[in-house]
N, C-alpha and C. Protein backbone atom coordinates (compact mmCIF):
# COMPACT_ATOMS: atom_id res chain seq x y z
N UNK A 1 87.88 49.13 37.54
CA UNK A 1 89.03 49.85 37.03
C UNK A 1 88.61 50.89 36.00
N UNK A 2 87.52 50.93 35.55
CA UNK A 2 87.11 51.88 34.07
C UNK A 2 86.22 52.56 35.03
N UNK A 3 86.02 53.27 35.75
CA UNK A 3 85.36 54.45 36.10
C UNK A 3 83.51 54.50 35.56
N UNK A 4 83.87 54.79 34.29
CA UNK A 4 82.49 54.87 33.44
C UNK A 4 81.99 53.83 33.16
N UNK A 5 82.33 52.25 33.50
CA UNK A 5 81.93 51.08 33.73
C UNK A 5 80.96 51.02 35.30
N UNK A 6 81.77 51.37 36.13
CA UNK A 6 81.59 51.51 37.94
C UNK A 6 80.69 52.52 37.75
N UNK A 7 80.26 53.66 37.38
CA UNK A 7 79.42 54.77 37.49
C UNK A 7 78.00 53.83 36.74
N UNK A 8 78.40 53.15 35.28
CA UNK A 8 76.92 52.45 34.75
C UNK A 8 76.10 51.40 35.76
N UNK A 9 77.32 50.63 36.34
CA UNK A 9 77.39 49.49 37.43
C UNK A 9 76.26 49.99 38.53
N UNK A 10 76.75 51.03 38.86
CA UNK A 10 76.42 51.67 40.45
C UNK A 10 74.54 52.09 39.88
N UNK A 11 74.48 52.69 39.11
CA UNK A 11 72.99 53.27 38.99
C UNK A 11 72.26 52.34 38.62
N UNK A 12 73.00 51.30 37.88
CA UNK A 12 71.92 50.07 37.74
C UNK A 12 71.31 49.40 39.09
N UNK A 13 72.51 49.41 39.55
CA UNK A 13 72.00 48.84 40.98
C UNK A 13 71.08 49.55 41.79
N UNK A 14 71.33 51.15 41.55
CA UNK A 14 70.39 52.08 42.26
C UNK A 14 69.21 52.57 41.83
N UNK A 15 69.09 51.93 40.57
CA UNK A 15 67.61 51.83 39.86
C UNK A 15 66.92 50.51 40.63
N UNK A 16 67.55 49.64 40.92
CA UNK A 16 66.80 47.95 41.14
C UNK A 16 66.88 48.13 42.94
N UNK A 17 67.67 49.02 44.03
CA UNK A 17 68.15 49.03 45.12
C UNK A 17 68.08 50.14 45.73
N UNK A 18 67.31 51.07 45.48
CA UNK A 18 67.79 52.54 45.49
C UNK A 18 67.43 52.99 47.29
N UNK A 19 67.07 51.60 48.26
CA UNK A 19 67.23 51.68 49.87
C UNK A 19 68.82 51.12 50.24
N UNK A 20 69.52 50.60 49.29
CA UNK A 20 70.39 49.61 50.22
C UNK A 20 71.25 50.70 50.09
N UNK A 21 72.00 50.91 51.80
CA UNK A 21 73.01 52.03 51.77
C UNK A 21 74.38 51.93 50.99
N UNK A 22 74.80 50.57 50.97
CA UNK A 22 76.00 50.61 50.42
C UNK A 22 76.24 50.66 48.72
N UNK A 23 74.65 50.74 47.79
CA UNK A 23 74.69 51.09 46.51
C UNK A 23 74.72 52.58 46.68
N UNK A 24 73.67 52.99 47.65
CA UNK A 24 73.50 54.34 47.76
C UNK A 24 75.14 54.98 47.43
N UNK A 25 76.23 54.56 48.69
CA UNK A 25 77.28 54.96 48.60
C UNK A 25 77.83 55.08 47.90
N UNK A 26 77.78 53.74 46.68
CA UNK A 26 78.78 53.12 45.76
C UNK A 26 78.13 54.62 44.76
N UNK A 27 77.24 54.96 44.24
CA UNK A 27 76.84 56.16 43.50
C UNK A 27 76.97 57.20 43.88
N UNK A 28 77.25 57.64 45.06
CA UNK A 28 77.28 58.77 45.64
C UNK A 28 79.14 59.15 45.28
N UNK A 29 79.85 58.10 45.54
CA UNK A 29 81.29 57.91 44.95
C UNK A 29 81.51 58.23 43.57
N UNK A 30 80.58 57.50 42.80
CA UNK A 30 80.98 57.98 41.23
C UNK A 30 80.55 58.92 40.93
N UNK A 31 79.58 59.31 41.26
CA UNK A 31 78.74 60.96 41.18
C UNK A 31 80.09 61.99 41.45
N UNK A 32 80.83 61.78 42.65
CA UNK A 32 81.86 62.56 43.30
C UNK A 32 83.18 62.53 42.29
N UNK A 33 83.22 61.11 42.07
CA UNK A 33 84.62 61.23 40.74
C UNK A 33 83.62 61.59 39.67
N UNK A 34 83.13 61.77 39.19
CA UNK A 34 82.49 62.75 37.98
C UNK A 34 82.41 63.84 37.95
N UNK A 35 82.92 64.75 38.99
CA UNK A 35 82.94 65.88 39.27
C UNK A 35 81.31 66.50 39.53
N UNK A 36 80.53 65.59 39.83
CA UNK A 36 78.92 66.01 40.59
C UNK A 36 78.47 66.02 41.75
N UNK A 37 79.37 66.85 42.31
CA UNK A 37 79.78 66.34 43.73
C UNK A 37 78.84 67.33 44.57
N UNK A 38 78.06 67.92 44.30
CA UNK A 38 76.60 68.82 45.00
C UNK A 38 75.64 67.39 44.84
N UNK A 39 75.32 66.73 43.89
CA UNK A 39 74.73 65.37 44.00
C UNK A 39 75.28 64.72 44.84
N UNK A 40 76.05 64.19 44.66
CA UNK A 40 76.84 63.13 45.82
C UNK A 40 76.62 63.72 46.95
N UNK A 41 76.81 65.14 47.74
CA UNK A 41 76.56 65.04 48.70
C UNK A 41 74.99 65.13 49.33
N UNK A 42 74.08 65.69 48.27
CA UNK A 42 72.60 65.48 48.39
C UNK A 42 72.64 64.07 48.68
N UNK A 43 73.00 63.01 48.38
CA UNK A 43 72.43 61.54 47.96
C UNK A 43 72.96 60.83 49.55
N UNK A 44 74.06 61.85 50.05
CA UNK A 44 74.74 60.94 51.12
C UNK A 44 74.08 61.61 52.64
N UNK A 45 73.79 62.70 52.39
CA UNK A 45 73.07 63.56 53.59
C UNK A 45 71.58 62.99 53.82
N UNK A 46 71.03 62.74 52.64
CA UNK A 46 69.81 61.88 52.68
C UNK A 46 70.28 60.23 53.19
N UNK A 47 71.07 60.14 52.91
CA UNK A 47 71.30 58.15 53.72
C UNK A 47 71.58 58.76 54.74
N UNK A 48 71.95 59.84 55.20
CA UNK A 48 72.44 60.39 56.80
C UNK A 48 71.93 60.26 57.62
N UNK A 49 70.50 61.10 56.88
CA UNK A 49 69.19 61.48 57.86
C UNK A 49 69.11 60.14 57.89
N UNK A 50 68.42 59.19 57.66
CA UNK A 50 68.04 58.12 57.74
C UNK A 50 68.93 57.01 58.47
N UNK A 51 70.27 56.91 58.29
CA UNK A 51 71.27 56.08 58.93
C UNK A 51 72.61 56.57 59.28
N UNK A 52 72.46 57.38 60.59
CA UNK A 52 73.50 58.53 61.12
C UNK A 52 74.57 57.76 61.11
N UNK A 53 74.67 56.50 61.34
CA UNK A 53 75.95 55.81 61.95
C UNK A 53 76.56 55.06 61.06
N UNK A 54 76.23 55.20 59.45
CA UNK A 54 76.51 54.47 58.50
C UNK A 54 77.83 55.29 58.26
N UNK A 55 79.03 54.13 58.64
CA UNK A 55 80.41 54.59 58.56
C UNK A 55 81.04 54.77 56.99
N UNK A 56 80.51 54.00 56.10
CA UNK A 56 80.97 54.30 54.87
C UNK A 56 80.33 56.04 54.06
N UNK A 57 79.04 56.09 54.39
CA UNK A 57 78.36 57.15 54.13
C UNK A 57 79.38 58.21 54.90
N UNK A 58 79.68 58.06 55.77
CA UNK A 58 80.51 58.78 56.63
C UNK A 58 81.44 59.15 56.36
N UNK A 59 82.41 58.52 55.84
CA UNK A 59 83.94 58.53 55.54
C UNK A 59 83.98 59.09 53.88
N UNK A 60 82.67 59.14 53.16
CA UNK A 60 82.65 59.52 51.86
C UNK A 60 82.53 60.87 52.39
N UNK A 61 81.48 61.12 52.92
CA UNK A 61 81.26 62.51 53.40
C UNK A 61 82.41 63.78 53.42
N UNK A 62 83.26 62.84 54.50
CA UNK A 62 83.94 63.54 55.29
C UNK A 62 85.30 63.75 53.66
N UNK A 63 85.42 62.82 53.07
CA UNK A 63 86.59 62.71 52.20
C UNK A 63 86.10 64.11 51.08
N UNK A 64 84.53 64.20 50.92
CA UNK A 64 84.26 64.93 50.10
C UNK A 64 84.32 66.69 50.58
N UNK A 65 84.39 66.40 51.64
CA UNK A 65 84.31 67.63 52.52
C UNK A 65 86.05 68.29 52.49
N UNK A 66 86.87 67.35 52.79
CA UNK A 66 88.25 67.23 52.59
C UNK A 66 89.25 67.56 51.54
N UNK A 67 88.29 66.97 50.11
CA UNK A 67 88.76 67.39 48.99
C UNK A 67 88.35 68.55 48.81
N UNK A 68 87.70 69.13 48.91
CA UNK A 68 87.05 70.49 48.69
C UNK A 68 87.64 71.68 49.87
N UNK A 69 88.96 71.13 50.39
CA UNK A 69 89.49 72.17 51.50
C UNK A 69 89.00 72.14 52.60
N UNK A 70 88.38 71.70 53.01
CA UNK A 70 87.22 71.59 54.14
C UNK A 70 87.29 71.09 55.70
N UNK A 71 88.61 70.83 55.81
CA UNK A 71 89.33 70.19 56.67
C UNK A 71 88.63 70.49 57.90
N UNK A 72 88.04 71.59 57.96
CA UNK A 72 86.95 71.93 59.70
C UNK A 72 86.12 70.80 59.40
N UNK A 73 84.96 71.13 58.16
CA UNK A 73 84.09 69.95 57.96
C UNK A 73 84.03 69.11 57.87
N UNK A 74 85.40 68.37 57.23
CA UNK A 74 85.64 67.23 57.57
C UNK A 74 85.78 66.42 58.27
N UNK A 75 86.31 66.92 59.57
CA UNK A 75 86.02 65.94 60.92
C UNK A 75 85.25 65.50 61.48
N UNK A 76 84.23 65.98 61.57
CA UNK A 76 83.41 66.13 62.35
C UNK A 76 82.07 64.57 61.55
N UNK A 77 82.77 64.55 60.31
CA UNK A 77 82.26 62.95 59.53
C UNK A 77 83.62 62.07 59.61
N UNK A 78 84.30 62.30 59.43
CA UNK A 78 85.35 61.29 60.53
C UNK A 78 85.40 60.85 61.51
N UNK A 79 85.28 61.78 62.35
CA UNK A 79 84.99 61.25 63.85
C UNK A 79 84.15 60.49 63.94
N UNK A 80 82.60 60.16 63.07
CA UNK A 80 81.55 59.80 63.69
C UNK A 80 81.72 58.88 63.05
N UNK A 81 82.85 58.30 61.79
CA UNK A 81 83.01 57.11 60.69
C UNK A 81 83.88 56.62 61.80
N UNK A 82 85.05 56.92 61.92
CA UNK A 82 85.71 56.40 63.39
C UNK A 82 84.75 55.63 64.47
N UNK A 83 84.28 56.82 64.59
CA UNK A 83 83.15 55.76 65.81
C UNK A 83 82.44 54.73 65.77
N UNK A 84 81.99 54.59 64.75
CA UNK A 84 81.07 53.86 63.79
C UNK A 84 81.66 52.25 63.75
N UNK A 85 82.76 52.44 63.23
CA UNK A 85 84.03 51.53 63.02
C UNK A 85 84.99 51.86 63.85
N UNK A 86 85.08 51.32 64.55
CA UNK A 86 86.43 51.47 65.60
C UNK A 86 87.21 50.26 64.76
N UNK A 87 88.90 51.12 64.85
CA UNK A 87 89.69 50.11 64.20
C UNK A 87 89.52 49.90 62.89
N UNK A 88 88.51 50.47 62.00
CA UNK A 88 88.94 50.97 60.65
C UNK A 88 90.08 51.69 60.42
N UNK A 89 91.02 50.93 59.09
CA UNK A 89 92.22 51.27 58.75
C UNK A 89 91.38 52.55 57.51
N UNK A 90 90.52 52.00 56.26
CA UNK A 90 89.69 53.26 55.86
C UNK A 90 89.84 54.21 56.10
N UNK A 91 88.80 54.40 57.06
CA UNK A 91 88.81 55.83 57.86
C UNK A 91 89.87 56.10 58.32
């Protein structure tokens, strides 16, 4: 619920974890609500290359792409978070 709690949370973990995708994510999220959102998407394009089909990486993507007006770009990481997860309410 405290933001700047979840942002200390997340890098600790990504100091001790910095392969597991879903810390990756969890930082790539607070990076994005911090308004560092050229990081966040460096951090999530790199879990990309490495794990195309990772639906959470995906759906951050696409949301970050979204907020930023991006609505072409955005699909196209939806679709593949969709796919990923079929029957995600999330995505």
């Amino acid at each position: 619920q405290n933001p700047d709690e979840a942002a200390r949370l997340a890098e600790g973990l990504f100091r001790e974890t910095p392969d597991d995708p879903f810390t990756i994510v969890q930082v790539a999220n607070c990076r994005s609500l911090a308004g560092r959102t050229d990081e966040a998407v460096a951090i999530l394009d790199e879990l990309l290359r490495t794990a195309p089909a990772h639906a959470p990486a995906l759906r951050l993507r696409g949301r970050i792409e979204a907020n930023r007006g991006r609505d072409a770009e955005a699909l196209p990481y939806l679709r593949r978070a969709a796919a990923a997860e079929p029957g995600s309410q999330e995505t």
